[in-house]
Protein backbone atom coordinates (compact mmCIF):
# COMPACT_ATOMS: atom_id res chain seq x y z
CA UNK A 1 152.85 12.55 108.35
CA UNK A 2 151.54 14.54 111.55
CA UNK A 3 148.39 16.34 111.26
CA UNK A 4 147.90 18.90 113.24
CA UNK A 5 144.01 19.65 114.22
CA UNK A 6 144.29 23.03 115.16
CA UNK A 7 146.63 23.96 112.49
CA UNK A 8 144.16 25.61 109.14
CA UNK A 9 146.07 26.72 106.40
CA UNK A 10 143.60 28.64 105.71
CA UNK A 11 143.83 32.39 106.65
CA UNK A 12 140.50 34.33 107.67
CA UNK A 13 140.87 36.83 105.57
CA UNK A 14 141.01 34.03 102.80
CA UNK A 15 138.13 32.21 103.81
CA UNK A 16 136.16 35.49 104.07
CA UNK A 17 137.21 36.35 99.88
CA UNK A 18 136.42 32.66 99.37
CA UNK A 19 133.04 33.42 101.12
CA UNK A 20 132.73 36.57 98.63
CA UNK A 21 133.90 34.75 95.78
CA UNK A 22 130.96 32.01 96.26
CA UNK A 23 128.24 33.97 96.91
CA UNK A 24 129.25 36.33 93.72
CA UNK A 25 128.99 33.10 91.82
CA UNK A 26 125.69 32.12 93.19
CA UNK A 27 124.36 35.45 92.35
CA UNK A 28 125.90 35.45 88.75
CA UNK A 29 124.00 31.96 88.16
CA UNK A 30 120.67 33.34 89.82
CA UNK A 31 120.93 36.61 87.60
CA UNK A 32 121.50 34.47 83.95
CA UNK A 33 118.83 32.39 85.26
CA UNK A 34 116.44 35.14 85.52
CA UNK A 35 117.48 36.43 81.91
CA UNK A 36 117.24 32.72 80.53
CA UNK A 37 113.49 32.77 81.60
CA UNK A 38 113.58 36.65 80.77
CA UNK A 39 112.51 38.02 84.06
CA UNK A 40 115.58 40.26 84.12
CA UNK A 41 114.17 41.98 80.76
CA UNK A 42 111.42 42.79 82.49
CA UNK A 43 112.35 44.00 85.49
CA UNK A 44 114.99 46.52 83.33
CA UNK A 45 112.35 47.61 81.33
CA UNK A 46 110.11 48.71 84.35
CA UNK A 47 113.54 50.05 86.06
CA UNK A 48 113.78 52.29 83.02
CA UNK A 49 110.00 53.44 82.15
CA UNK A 50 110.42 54.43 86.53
CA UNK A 51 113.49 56.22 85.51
CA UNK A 52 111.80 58.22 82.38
CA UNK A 53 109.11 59.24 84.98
CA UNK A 54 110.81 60.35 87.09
CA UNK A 55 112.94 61.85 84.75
CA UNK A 56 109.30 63.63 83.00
CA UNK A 57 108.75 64.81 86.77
CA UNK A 58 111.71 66.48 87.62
CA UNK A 59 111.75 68.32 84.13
CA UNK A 60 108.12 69.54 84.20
CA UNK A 61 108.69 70.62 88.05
CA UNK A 62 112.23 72.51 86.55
CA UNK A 63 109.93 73.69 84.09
CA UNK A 64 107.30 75.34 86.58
CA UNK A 65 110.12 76.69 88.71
CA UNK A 66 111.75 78.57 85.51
CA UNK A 67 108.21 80.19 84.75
CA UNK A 68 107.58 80.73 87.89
CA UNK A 69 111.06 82.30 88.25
CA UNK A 70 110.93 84.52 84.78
CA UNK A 71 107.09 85.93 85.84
CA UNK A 72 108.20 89.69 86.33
CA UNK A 73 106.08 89.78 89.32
CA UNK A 74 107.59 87.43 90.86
CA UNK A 75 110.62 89.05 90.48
CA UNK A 76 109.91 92.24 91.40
CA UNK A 77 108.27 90.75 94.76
CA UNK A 78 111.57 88.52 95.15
CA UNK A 79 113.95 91.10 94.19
CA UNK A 80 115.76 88.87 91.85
CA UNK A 81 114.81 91.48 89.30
CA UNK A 82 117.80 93.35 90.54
CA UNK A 83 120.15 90.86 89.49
CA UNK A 84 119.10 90.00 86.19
CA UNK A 85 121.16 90.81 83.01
CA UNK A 86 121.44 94.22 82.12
CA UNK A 87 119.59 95.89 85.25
CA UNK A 88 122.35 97.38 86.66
CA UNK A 89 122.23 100.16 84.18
CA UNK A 90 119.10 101.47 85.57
CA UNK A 91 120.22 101.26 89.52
CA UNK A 92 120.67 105.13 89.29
CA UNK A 93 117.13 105.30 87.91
CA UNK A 94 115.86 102.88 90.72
CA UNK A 95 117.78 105.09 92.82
CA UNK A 96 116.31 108.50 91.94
CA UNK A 97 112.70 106.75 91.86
CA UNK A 98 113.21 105.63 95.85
CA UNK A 99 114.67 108.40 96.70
CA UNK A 100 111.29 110.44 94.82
CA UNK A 101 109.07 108.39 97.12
CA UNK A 102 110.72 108.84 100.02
CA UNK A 103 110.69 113.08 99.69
CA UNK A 104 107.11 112.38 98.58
CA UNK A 105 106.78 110.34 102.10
CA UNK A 106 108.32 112.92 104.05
CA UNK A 107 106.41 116.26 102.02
CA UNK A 108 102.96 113.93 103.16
CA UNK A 109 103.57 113.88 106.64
CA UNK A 110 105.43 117.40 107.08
CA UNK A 111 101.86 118.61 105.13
CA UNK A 112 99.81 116.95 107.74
CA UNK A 113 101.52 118.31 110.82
CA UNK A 114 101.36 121.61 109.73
CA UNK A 115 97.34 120.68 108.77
CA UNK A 116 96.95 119.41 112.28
CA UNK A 117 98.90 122.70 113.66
CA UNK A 118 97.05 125.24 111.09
CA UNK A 119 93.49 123.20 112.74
CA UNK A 120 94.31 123.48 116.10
CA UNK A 121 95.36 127.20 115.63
CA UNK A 122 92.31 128.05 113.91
CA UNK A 123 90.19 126.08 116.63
CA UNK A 124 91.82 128.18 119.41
CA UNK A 125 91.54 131.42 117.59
CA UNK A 126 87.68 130.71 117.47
CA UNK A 127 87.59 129.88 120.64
CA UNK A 128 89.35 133.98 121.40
CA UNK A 129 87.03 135.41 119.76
CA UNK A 130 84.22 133.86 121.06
CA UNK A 131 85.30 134.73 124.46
CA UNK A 132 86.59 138.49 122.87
CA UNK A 133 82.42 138.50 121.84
CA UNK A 134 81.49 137.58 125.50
CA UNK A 135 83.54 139.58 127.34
CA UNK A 136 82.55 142.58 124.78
CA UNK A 137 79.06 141.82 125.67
CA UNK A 138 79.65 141.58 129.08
CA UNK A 139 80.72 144.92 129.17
CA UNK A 140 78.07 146.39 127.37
CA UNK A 141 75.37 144.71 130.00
CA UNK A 142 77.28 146.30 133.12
CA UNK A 143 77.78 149.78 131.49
CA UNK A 144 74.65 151.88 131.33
CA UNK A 145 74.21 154.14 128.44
CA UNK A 146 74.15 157.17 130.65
CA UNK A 147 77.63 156.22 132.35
CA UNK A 148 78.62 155.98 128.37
CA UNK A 149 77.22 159.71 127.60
CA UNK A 150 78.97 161.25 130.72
CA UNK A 151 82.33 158.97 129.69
CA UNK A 152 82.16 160.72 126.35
CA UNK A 153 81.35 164.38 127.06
CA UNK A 154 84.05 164.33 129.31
CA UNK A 155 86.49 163.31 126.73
CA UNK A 156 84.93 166.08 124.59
CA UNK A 157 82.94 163.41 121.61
CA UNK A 158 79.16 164.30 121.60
CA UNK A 159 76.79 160.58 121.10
CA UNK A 160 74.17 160.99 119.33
CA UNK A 161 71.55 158.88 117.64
CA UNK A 162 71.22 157.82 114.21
CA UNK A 163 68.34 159.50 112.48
CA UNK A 164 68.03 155.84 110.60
CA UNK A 165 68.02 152.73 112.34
CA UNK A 166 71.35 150.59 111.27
CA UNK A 167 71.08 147.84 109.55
CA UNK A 168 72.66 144.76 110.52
CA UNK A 169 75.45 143.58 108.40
CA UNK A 170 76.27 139.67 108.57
CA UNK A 171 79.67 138.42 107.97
């Protein structure tokens, strides 16, 4: 018989599952090994008390979340309030309350301008008369009370001086 030496009957792809199909084995005898000397019961048992943990964690951070989530002020400052069960009935409500503080926003402001416009009025009115006052007294100095007598007769009014002296009369 001629042997061919670089003839393999054996495929790649064959020697690769072989290759597999080995190292499965070896781990198979490694693993009942391990349980024979009861390493693998150990090693489960720590797998699991890690997975309870973590299980504890996750539930008590859930748990946090929900009270953290059902806290009503919390949910007004989120909004979510808004979408919870049975709200939706009261949107016209909501509506009419927003809608309140918004004329109430508006009434506040309009009431100040026309405070600042009613000061500034009054300041500048003040300021008229005082200068009405000045020039009044103004005219008074440069008028001499004989000029005033002649001005009078000649419109036919006599002046003439109170028998009692007035009395002054504050506002």
């Amino acid at each position: 018989m001629y042997r061919d030496h670089e003839f393999d009957p054996i495929t790649p792809e064959e020697q690769a599952r072989r290759e597999e199909e080995a190292e499965f084995a070896r781990r198979v005898r490694r693993e009942v090994r391990r349980m024979e000397r009861g390493e693998a019961d150990e090693e489960i048992r720590a797998d699991e008390e890690r997975e309870a943990a973590e299980r504890a964690e996750t539930e008590a951070r859930e748990a946090r979340e929900r009270r953290r989530r059902s806290s009503t002020f919390w949910q007004l400052f989120s909004g979510s309030i808004l979408v919870r069960k049975g709200v939706s009935k009261y949107y016209p409500y909501l509506l009419t309350i927003a809608g309140m503080f918004f004329l109430s926003i508006v009434v506040m402001f309009w009431s100040l301008h026309l405070d600042m416009r009613y000061t500034r009025l009054s300041r500048e009115v003040q300021m008229l008369r005082e200068r009405s006052i000045r020039l009044q007294e103004q005219r008074y100095q440069r008028t001499t009370h004989s000029a005033i007598v002649e001005r009078l007769r000649e419109r036919g009014i006599e002046l003439y001086d109170p028998a009692v002296p007035g009395e002054i009369i504050e506002n």
